[in-house]
Every structure is written in C-alpha cells, then in structure tokens.
Protein backbone atom coordinates (compact mmCIF):
# COMPACT_ATOMS: atom_id res chain seq x y z
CA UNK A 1 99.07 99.63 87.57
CA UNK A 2 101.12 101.17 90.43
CA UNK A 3 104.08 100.63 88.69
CA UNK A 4 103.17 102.76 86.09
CA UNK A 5 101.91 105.29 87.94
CA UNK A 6 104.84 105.29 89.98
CA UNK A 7 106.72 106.07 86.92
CA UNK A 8 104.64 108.69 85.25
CA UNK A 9 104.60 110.47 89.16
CA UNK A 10 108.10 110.28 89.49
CA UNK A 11 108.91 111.52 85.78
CA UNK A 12 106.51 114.70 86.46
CA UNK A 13 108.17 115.56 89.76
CA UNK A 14 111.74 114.71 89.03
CA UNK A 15 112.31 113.97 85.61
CA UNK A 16 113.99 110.91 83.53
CA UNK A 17 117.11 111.41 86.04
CA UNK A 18 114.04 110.06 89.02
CA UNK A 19 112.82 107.60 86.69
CA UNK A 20 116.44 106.24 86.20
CA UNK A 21 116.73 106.34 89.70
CA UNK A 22 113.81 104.05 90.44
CA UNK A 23 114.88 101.69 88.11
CA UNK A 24 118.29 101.73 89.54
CA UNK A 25 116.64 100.72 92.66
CA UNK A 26 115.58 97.48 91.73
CA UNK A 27 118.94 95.34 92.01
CA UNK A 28 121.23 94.99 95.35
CA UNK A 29 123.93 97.29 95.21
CA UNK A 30 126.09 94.47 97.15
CA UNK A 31 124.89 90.95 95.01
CA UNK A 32 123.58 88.55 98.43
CA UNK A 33 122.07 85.61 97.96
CA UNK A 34 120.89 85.93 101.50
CA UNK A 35 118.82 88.48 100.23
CA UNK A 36 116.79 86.91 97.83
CA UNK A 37 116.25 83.42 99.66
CA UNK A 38 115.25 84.90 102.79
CA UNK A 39 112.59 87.24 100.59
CA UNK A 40 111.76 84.16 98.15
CA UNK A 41 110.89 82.11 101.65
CA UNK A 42 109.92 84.76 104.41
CA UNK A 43 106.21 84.54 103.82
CA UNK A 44 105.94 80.98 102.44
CA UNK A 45 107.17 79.11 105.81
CA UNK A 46 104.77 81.20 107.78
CA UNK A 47 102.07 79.88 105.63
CA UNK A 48 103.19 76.20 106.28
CA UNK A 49 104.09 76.62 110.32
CA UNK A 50 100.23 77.89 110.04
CA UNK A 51 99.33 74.46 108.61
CA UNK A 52 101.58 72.84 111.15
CA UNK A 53 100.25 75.00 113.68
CA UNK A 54 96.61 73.47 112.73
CA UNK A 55 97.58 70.39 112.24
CA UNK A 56 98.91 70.51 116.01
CA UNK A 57 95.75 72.21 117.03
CA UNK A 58 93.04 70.01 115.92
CA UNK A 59 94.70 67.43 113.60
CA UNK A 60 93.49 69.14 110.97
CA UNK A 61 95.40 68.16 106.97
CA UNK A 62 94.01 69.26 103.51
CA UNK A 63 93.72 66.52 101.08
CA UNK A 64 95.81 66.22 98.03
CA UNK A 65 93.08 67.69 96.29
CA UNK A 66 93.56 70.88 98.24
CA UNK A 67 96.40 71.42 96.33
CA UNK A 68 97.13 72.65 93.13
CA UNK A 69 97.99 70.04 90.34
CA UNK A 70 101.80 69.77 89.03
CA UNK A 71 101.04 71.78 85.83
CA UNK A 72 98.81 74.57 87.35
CA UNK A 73 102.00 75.29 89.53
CA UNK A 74 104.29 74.61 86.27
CA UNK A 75 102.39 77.48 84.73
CA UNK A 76 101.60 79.66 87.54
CA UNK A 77 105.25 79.59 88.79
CA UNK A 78 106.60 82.66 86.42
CA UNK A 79 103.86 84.35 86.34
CA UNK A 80 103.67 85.08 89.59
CA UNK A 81 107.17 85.44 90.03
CA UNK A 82 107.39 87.95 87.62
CA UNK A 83 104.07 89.87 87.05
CA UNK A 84 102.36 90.90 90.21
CA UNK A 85 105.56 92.19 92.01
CA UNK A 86 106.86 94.10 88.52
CA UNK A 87 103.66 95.69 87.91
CA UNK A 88 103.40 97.13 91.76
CA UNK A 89 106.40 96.54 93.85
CA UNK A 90 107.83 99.38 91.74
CA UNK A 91 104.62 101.55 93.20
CA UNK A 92 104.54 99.92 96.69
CA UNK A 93 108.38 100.09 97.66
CA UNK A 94 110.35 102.11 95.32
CA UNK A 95 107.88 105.00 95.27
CA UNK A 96 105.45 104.77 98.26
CA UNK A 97 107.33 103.10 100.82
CA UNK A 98 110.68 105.61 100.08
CA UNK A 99 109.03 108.70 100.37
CA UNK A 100 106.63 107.80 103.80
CA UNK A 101 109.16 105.97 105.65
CA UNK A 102 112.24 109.10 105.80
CA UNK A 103 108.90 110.49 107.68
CA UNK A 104 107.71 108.10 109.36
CA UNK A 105 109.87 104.81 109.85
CA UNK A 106 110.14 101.24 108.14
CA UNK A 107 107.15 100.06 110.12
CA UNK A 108 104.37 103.01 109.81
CA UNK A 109 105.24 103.24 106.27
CA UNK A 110 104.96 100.15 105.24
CA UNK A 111 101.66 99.75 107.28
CA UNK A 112 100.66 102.97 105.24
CA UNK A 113 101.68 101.15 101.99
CA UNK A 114 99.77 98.27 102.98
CA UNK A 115 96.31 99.90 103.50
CA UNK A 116 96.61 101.57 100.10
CA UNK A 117 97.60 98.31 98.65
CA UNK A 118 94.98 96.59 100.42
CA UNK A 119 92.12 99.43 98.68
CA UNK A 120 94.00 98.53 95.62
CA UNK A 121 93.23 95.41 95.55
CA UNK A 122 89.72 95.96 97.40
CA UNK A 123 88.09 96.43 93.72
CA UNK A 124 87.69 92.73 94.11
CA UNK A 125 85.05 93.49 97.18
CA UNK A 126 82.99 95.54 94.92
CA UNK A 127 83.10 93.96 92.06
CA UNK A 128 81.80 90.70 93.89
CA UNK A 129 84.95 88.54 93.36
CA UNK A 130 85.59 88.40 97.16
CA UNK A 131 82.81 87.95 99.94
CA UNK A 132 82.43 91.29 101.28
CA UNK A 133 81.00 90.91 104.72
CA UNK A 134 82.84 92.86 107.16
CA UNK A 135 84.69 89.97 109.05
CA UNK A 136 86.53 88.75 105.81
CA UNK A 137 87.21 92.15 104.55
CA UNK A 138 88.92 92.80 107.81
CA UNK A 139 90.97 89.38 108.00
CA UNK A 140 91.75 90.97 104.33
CA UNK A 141 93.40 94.51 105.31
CA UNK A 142 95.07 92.28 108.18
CA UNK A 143 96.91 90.15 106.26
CA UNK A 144 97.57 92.76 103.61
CA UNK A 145 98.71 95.32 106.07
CA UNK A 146 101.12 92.26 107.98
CA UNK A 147 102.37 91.41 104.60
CA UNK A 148 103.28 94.87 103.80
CA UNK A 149 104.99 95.18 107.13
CA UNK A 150 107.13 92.33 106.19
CA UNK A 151 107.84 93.14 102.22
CA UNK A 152 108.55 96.87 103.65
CA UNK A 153 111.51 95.62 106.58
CA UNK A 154 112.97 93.19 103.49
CA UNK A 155 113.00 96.25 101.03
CA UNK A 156 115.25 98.11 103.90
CA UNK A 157 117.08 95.13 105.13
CA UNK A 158 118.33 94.82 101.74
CA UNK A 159 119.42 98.24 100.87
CA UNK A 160 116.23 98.95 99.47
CA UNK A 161 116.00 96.47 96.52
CA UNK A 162 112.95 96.40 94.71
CA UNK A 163 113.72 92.73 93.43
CA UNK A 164 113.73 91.66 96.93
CA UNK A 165 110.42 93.25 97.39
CA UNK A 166 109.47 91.27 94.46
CA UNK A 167 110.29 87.70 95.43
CA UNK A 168 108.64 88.42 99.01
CA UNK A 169 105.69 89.54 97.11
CA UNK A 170 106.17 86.00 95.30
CA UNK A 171 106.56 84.28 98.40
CA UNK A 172 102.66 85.50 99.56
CA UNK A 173 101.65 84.39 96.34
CA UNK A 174 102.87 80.97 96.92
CA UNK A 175 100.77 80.94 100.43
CA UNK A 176 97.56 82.95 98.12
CA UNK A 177 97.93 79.83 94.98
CA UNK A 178 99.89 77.05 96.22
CA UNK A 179 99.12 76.29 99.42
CA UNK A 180 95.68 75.57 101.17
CA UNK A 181 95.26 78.23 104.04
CA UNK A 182 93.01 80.20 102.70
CA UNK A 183 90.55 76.63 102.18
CA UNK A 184 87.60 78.54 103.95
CA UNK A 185 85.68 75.20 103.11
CA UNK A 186 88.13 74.24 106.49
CA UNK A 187 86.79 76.97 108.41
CA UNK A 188 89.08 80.30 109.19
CA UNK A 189 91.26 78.59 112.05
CA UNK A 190 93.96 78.48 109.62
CA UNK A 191 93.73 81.80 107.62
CA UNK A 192 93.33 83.49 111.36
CA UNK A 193 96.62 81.63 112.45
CA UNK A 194 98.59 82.84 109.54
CA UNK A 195 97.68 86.11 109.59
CA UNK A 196 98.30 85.78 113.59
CA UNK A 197 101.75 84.63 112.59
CA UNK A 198 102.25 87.82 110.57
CA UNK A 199 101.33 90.23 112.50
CA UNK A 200 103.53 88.64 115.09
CA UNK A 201 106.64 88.48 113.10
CA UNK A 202 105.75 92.22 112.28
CA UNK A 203 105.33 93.44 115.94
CA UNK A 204 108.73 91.71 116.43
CA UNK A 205 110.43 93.72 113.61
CA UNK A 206 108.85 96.61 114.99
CA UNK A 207 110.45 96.21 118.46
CA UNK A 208 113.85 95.29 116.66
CA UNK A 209 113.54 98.21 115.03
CA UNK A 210 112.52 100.74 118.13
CA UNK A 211 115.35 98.92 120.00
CA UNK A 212 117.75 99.95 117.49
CA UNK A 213 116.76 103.87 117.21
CA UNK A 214 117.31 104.10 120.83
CA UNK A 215 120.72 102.62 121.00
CA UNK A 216 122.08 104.53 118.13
C-alpha cells in the first residue's frame, strides 16, 4: 500500500520524528469547513455537469438502473470514505507530492504523482480486470493524471492536509461507484466529457497558479 510504504520510507530516511511528522500532516492546522466541503464535492459536480453536459448534447439520461441501489451506497459510503484515501493519500500527498513539488511546483508534481498512481493502479490492465486496448488505457492515465492535478492544488490550498486529500479522493470515488459516467454500455461521450472537464479545471489552476509566481 503506498501508505505504508510511505511510512517505512520516511522512517528509514528520517526517523520516528518524520513519521510523526507525516501523521501530523493529516489534519488542518486552521479547522475550515471550507476545506473539507469543497474537497468532499470538487470532483463529484464535475462528474454530474458531465451528465448535464450529455444530457444537453444529445439528450442522453441513464436509467434508474444505472445507478447503484440505496444499500450498495449505504455500504459503500465508509468504505470509500475511509479506505482508499488512508491507505494511499498518505503515499500520494504527504510523501510524493511534498517532496516533488518544492522542485517542481503544485502542478508538475502532482501530474508526476498522478502517473505513478495511475501505474499503481494499472495492475488492473494486466491482470485483465480493465480492457487494455490502448484508447481506454489512455482515457485511464487522463483522468488519473487530471484527478491528481486536482487532489494535489486541494492538498496545497489547504495547508497541505492529507484529510483533504482524502475526501477529494472520496469525491472521485463517488463519480468511479455512484454515478453512471463511466456506463461504456452509453458509449465514451460522457467519460471523454468528464475527463475534458478535468483537465480543464486543471489547466485553469495551472494558469492561477503561473499568474501568481509572477506577481509575487
């Protein structure tokens, strides 16, 4: 798990004071509830403005039985909340992100982050779980790599809270379980326009970002 790597990596090169030092990182210093709704949301309404965005296209809506039932989400819900983004954000953000990003800025280093995430989780390719031809593997790394891009600007927006990388890394899962983009039985319109709308929001941090090195 990245998280635990991140930990055994971080106790090697700086000891239990670097380890208690990562863990410190994962609350705000300052307690915002701006923070965590904009994270618990930021990737969720792109998924649905991508539905929207469909709908207005070609008038296309999922069924009811796109969606998950009430107790698949019921059970789902914490799980995803709490697993996936404790068992890597730790890896992704407090350790990965923080040491490329002093190097290379918010942007480059979390699309670095990304594309090691995105390898991570590229198992699934070889092991047959995903269709591996080479246009879905590349819709893949670009919505990983967008995602990343977004989790990464959160992480610093909030003072570097790994919690906050946690719930945005919730928020994709709520696009990846509880909402029907990724319905390929609909054809890719809408998994292209999401992952359009990422990248978008991404090149506009970016320029944010530029904008505000060169008038400091």
């Amino acid at each position: 798990m990245p998280t635990t790597s991140a930990l055994i990596i971080t106790w090697l090169i700086k000891g239990d004071s670097g380890v208690r030092e990562l863990w410190r990182s994962t609350f705000l210093k300052e307690d915002r509830i701006k923070y965590y709704g904009t994270a618990l949301l930021s990737i969720a309404i792109l998924g649905v403005v991508a539905m929207l965005v469909r709908f207005a296209y070609d008038g296309f809506r999922p069924s009811t039985a796109d969606y998950p039932d009430l107790g698949t989400n019921l059970l789902l819900a914490p799980f995803l909340l709490l697993f996936p983004g404790f068992t890597e954000e730790y890896g992704w953000r407090g350790f990965l992100q923080q040491r490329l990003q002093g190097k290379t800025g918010v942007f480059l280093a979390s699309l670095l982050t990304g594309l090691v995430w995105g390898g991570w989780h590229g198992m699934d390719f070889l092991m047959g779980n995903w269709p591996s031809d080479i246009f879905n593997v590349l819709v893949f790394f670009a919505y990983i790599t967008g995602t990343s891009i977004l989790i990464g600007y959160l992480y610093q927006w909030s003072g570097r809270s790994v919690f906050v990388a946690m719930l945005a890394h919730f928020s994709a899962n709520i696009v990846n379980f509880f909402l029907p983009v990724w319905n390929t039985n609909a054809g890719l319109t809408t998994p292209l326009i999401f992952v359009g709308l990422l990248w978008l929001t991404a090149l506009i941090l970016l320029v944010i970002e530029l904008r505000s090195k060169s008038t400091a």
